[in-house]
N, C-alpha and C. Protein backbone atom coordinates (compact mmCIF):
# COMPACT_ATOMS: atom_id res chain seq x y z
N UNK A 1 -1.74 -6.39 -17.43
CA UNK A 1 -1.09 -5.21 -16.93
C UNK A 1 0.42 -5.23 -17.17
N UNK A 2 0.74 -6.15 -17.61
CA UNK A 2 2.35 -6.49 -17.90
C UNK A 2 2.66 -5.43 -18.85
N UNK A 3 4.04 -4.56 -18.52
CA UNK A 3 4.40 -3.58 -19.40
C UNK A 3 3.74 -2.33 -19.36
N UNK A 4 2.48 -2.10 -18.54
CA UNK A 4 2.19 -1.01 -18.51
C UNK A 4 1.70 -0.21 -17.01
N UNK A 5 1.85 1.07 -17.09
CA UNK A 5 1.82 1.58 -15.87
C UNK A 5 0.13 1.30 -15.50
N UNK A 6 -0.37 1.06 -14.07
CA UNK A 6 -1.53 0.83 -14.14
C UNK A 6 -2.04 1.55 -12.32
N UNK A 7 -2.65 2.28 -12.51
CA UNK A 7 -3.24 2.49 -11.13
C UNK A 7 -3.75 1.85 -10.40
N UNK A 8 -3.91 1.16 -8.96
CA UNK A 8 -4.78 0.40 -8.70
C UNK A 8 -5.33 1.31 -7.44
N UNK A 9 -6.57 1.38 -7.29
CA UNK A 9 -7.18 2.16 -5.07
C UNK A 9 -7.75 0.80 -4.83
N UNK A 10 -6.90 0.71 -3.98
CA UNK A 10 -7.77 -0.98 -2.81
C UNK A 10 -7.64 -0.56 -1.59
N UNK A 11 -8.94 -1.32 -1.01
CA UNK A 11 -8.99 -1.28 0.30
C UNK A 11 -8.98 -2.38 1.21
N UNK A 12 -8.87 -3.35 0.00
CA UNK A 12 -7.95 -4.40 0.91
C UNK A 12 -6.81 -5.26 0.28
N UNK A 13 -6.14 -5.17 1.59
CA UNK A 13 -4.47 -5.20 0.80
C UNK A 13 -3.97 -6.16 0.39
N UNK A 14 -4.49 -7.00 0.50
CA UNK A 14 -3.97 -8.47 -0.42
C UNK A 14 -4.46 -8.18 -2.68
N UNK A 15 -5.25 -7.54 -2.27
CA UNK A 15 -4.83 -6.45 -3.65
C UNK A 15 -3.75 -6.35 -4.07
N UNK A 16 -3.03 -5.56 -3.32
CA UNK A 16 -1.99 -5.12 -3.33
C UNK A 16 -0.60 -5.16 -3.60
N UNK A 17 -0.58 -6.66 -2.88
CA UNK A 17 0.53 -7.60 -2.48
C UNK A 17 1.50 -7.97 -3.39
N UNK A 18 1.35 -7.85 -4.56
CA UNK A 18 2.29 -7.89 -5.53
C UNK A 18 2.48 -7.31 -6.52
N UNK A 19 2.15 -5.71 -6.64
CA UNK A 19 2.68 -4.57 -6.83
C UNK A 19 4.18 -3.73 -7.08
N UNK A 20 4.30 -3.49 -7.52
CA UNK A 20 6.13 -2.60 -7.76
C UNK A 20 6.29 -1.63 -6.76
N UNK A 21 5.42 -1.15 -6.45
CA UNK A 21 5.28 0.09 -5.76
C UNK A 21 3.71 0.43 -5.39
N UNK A 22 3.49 0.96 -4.15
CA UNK A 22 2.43 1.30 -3.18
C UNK A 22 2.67 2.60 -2.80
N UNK A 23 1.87 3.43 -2.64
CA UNK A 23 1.70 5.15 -2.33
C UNK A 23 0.66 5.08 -1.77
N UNK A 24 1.44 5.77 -0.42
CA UNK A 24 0.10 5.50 0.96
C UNK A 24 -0.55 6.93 0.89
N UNK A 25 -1.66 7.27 0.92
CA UNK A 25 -2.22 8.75 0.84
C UNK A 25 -2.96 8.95 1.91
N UNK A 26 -3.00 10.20 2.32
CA UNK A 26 -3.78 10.59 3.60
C UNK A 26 -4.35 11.88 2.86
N UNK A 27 -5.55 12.00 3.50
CA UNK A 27 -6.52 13.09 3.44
C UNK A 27 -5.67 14.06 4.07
N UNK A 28 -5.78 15.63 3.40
CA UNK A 28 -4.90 16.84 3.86
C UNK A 28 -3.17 16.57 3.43
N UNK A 29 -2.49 15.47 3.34
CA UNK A 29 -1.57 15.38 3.79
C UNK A 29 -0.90 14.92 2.00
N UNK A 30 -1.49 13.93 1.29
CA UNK A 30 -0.78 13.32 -0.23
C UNK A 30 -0.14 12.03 0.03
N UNK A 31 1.35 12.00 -0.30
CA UNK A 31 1.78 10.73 -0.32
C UNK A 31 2.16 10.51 1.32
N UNK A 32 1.72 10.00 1.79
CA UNK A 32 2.96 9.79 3.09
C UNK A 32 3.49 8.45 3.41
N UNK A 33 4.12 7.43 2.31
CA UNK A 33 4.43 6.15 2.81
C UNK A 33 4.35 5.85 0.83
N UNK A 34 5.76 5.33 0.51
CA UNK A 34 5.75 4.86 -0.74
C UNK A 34 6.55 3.58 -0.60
N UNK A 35 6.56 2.47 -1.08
CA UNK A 35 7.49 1.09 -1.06
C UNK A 35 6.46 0.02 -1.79
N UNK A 36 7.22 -1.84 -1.40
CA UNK A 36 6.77 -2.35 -1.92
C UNK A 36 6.28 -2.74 -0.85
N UNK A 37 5.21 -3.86 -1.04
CA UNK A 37 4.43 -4.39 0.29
C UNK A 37 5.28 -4.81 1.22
N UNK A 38 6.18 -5.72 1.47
CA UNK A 38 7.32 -5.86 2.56
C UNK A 38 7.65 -5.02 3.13
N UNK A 39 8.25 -3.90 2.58
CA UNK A 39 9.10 -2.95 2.80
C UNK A 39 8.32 -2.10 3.93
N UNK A 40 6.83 -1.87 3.19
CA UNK A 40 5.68 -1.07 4.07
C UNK A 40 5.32 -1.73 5.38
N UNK A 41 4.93 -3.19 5.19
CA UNK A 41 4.30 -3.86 6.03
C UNK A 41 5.34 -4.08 7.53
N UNK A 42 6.86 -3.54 7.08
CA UNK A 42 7.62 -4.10 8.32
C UNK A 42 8.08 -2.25 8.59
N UNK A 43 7.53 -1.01 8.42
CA UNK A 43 7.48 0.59 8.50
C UNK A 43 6.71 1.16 9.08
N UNK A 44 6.90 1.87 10.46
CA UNK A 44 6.15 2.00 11.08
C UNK A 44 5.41 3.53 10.18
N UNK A 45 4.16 3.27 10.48
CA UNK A 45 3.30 4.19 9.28
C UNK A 45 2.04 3.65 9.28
N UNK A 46 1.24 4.61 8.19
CA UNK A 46 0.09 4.18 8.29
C UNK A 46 -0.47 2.75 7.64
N UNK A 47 0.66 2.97 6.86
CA UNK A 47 0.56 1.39 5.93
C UNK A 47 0.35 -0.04 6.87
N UNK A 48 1.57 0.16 7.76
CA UNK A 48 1.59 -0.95 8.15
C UNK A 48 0.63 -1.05 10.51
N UNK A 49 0.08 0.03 10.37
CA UNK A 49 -1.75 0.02 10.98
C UNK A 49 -2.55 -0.50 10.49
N UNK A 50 -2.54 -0.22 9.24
CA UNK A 50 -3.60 -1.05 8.37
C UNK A 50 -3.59 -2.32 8.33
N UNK A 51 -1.89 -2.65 7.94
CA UNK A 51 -1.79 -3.97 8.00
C UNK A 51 -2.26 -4.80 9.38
N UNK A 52 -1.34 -4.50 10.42
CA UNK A 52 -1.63 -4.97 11.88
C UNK A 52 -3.14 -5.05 12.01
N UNK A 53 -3.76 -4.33 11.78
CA UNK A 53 -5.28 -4.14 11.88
C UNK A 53 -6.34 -5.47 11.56
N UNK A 54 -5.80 -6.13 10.32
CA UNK A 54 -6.21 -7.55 10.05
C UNK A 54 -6.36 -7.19 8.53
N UNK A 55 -6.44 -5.86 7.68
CA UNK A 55 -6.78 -5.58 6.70
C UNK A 55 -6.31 -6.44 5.01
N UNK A 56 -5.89 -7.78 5.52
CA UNK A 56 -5.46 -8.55 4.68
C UNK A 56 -6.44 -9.07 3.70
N UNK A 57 -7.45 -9.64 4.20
CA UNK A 57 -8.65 -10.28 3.77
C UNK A 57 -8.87 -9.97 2.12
């Protein structure tokens, strides 16, 4: 994936974790929460519910 733009949908976030950028989406609603995993994980939002939640695994 080096050098190129690449989509990823995970549903669990250690997926995630080392990413450039994360775009949180909600049903009805689109983007609501864009950053890198840090940035999200310490934002209060839906991102970081998920996180608290245990959704690391």
């Amino acid at each position: 994936m080096k050098g190129r733009t690449t989509f990823i949908i995970a549903h669990c976030l250690s997926t995630i974790k080392d990413v450039d950028e994360i775009l949180v989406l909600e049903k009805d609603k689109g983007v609501v929460q864009s950053g890198n995993f840090e940035t999200l994980k310490n934002q209060e939002g839906r991102f970081k519910a998920l996180y608290t939640a245990g959704l690391m695994a």
